[in-house]
C-alpha atoms as a PDB file:
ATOM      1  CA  UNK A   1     -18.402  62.932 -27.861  1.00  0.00           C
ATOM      2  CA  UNK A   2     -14.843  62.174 -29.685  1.00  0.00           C
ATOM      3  CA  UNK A   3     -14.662  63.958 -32.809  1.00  0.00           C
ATOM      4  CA  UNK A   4     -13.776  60.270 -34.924  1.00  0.00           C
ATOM      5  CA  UNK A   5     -17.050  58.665 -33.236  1.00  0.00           C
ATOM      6  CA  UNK A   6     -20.024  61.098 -35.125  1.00  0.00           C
ATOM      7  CA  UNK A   7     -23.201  58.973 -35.639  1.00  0.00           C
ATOM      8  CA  UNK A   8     -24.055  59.035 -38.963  1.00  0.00           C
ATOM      9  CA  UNK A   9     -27.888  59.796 -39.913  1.00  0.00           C
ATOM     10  CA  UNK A  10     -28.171  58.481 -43.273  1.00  0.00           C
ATOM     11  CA  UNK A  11     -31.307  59.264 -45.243  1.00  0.00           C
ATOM     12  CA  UNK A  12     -33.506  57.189 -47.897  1.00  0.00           C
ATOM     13  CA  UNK A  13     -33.591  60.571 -49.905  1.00  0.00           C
ATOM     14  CA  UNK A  14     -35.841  59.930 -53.132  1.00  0.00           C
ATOM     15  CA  UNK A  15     -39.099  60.407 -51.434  1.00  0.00           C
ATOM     16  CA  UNK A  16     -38.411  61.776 -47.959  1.00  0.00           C
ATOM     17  CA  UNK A  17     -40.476  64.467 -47.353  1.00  0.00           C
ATOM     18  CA  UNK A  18     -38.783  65.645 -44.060  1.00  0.00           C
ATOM     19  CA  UNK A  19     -35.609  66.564 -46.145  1.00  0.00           C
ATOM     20  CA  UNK A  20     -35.844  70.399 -44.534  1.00  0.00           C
ATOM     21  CA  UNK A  21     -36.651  68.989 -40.733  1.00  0.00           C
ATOM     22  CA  UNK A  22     -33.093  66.912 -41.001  1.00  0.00           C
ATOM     23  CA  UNK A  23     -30.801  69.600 -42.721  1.00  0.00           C
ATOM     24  CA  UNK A  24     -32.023  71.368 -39.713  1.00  0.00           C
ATOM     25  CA  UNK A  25     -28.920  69.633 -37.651  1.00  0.00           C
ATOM     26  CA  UNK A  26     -26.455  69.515 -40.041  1.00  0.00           C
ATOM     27  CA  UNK A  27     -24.256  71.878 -38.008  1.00  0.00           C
ATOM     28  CA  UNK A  28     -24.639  69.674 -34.689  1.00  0.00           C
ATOM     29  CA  UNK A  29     -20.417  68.486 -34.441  1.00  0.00           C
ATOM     30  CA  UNK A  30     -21.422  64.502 -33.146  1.00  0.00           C
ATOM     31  CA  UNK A  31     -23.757  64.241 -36.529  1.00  0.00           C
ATOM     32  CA  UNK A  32     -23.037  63.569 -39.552  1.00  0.00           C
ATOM     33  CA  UNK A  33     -25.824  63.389 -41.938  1.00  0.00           C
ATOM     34  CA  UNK A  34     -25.497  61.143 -45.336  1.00  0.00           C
ATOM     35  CA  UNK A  35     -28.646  62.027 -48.118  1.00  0.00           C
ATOM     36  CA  UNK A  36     -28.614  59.031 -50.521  1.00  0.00           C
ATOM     37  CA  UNK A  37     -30.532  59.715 -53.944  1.00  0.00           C
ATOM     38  CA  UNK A  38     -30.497  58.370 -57.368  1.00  0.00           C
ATOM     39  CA  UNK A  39     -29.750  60.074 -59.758  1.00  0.00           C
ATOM     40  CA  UNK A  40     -33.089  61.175 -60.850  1.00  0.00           C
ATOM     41  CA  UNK A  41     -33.502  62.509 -57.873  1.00  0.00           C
ATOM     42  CA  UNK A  42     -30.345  65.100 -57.687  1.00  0.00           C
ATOM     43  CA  UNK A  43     -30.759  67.928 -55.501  1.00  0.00           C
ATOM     44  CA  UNK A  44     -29.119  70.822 -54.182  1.00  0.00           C
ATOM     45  CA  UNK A  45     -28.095  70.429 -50.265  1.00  0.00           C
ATOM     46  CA  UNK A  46     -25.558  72.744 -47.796  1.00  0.00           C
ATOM     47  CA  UNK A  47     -21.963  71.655 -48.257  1.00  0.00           C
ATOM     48  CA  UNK A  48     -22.189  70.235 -44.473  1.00  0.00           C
ATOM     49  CA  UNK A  49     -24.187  67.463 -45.900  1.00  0.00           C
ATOM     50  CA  UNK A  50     -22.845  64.535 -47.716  1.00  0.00           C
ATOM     51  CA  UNK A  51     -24.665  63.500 -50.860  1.00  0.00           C
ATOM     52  CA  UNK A  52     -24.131  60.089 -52.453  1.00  0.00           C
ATOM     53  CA  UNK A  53     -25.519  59.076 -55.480  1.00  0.00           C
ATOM     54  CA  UNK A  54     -26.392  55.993 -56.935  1.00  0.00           C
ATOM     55  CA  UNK A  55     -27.629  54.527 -60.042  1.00  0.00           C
ATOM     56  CA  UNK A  56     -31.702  54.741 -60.750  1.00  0.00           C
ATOM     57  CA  UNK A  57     -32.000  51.066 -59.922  1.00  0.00           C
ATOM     58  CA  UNK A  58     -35.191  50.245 -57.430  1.00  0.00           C
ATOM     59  CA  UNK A  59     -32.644  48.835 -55.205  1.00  0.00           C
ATOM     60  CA  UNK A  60     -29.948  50.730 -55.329  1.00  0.00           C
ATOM     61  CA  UNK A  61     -30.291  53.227 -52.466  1.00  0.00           C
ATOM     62  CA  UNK A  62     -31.095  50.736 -50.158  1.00  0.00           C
ATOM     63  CA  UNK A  63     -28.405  48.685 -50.952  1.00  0.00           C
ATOM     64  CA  UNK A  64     -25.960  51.398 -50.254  1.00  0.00           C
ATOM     65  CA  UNK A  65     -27.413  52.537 -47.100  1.00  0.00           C
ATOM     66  CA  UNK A  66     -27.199  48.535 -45.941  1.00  0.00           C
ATOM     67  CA  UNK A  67     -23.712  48.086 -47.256  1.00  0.00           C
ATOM     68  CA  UNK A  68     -22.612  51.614 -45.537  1.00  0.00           C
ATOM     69  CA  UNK A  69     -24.138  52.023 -42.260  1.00  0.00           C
ATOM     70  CA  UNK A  70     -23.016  50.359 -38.936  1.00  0.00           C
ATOM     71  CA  UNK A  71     -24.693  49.854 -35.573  1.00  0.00           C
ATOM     72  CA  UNK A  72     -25.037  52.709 -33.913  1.00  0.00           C
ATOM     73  CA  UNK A  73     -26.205  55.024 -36.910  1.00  0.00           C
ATOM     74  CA  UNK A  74     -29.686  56.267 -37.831  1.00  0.00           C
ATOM     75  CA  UNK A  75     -31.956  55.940 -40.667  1.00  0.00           C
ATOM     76  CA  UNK A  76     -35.022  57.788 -42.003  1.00  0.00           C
ATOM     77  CA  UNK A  77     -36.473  55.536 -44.996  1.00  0.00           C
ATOM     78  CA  UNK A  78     -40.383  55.014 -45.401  1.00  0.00           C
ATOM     79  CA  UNK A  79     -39.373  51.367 -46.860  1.00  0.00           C
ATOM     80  CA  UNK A  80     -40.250  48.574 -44.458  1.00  0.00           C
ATOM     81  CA  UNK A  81     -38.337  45.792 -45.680  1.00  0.00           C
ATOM     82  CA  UNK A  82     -34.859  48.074 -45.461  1.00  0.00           C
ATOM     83  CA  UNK A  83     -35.986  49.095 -42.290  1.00  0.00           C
ATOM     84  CA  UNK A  84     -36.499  45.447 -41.309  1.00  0.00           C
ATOM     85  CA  UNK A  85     -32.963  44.956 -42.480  1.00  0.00           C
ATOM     86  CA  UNK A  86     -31.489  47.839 -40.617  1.00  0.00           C
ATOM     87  CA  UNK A  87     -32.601  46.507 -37.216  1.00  0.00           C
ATOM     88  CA  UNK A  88     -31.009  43.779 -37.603  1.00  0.00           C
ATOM     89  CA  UNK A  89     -27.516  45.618 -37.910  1.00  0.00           C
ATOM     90  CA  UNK A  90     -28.418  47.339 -34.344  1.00  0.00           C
ATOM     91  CA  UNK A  91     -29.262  50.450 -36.173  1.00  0.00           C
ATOM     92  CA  UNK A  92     -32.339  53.161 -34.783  1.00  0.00           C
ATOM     93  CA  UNK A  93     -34.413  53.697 -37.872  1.00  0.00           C
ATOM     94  CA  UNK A  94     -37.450  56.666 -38.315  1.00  0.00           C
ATOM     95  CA  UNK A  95     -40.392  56.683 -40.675  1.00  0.00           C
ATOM     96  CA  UNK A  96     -40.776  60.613 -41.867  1.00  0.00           C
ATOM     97  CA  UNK A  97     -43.996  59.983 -40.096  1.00  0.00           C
ATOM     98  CA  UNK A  98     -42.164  60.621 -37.214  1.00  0.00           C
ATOM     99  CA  UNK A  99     -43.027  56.118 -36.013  1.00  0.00           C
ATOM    100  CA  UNK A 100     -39.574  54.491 -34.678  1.00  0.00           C
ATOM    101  CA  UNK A 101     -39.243  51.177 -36.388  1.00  0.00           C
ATOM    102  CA  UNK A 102     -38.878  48.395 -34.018  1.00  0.00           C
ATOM    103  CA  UNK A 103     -38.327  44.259 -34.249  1.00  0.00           C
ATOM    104  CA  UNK A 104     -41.980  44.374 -32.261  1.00  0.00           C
ATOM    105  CA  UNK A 105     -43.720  46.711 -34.767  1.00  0.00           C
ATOM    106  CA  UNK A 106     -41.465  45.821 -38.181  1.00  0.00           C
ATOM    107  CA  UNK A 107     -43.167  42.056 -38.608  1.00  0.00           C
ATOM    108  CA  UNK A 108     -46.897  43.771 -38.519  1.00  0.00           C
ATOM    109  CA  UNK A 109     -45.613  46.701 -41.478  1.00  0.00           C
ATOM    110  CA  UNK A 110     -44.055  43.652 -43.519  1.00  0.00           C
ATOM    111  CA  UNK A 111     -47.466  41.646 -42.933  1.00  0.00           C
ATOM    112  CA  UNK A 112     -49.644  44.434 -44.300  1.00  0.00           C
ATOM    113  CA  UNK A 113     -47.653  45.365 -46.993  1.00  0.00           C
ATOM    114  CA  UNK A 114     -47.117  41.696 -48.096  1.00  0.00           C
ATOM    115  CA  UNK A 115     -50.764  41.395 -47.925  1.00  0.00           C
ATOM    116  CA  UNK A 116     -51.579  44.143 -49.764  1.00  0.00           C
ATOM    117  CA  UNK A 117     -48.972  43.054 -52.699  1.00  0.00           C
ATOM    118  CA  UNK A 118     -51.176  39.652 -52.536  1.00  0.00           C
ATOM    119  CA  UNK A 119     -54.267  41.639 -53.112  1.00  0.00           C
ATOM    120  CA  UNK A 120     -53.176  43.619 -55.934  1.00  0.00           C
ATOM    121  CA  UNK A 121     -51.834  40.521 -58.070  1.00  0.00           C
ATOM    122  CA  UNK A 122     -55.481  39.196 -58.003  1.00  0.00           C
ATOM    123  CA  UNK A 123     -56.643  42.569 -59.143  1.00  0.00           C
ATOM    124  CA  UNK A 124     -58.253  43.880 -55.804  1.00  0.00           C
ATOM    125  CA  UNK A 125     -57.430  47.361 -55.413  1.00  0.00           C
ATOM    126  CA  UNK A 126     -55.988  48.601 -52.329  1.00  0.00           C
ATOM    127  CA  UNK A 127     -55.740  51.729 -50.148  1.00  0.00           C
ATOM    128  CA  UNK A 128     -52.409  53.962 -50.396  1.00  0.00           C
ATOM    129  CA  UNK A 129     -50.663  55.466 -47.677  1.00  0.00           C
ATOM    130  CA  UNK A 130     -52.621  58.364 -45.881  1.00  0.00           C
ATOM    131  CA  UNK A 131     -51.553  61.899 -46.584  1.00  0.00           C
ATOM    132  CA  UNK A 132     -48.412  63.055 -45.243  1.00  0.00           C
ATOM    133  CA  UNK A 133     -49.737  65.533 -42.642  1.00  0.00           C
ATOM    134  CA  UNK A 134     -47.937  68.965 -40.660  1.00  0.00           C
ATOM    135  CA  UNK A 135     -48.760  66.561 -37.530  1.00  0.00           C
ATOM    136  CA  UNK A 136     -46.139  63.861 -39.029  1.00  0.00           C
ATOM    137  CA  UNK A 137     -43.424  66.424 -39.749  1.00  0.00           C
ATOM    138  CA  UNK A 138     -44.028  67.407 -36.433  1.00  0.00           C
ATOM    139  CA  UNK A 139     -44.016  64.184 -34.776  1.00  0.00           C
ATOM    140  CA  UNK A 140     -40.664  63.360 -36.713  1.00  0.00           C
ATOM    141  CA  UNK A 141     -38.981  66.402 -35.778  1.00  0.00           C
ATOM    142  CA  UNK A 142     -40.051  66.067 -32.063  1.00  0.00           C
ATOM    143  CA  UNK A 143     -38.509  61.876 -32.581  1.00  0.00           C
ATOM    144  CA  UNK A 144     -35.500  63.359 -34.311  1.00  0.00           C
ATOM    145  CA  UNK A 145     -35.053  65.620 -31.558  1.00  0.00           C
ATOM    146  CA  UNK A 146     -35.185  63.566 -28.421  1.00  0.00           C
ATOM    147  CA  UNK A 147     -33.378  60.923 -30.193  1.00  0.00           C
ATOM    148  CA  UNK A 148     -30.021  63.430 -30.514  1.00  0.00           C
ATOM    149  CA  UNK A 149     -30.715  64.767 -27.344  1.00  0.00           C
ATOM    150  CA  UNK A 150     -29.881  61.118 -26.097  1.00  0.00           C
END
């Protein structure tokens, strides 16, 4: 691959649990690998990764990731509607959980969590998301894997 054409994995860093599994292949030389965080949610990372940070706004990741990544590029985020947004810019986006987002399987996540939002505004209380398991780091680093290898 030509040095000026890396892909560029950016990642929805507040919450990401699979921080360790990506830093992993920060020294692969077509990848470039982008952690975006507020700023209540500094970290220390290896000088091969980039770090951005943004203001603590609820938005404010995601709207740098959408304003900064082109077609092409890759994105771990566990938020559904920036992943719905992402697909539309031609971009491959991961769940931690190791699931690749797609336009067939985005409209379904959006459904359930829209419904869900409707249930808790008339005071029903609704299920979380399951534990994050060993089996979904796994099943990330396995999607993470054979997506690079491609």
């Amino acid at each position: 691959m030509d040095e000026k054409q890396h892909i560029i994995l950016y990642v929805d860093a507040d919450s990401c649990p699979v921080k360790e599994e990506i830093l992993a292949y920060r020294f692969r030389a077509d990848l470039k690998i982008v952690f975006v965080m507020s700023y209540a949610h500094t970290m220390f990372l290896p000088s091969e990764v980039e770090q951005i940070m943004v203001d603590s706004d609820s938005e404010a990741v995601d709207l740098y990731i959408l304003n900064k990544i082109r077609a092409g590029d890759l994105c771990v985020t566990q938020d559904h509607a920036l992943a719905s947004l992402l697909l539309r810019k031609h971009v491959r986006v991961f769940s931690p959980r190791g699931n690749q987002y797609t336009e067939e399987t985005i409209e379904q996540l959006l459904d359930v969590r829209y419904q869900s939002a409707q249930k808790r505004r008339r005071g029903i209380r609704t299920k979380g998301p399951k534990p994050f398991t060993e089996e979904d780091r796994q099943r990330f680093s396995l999607l993470l894997e054979k997506t690079l290898q491609n």
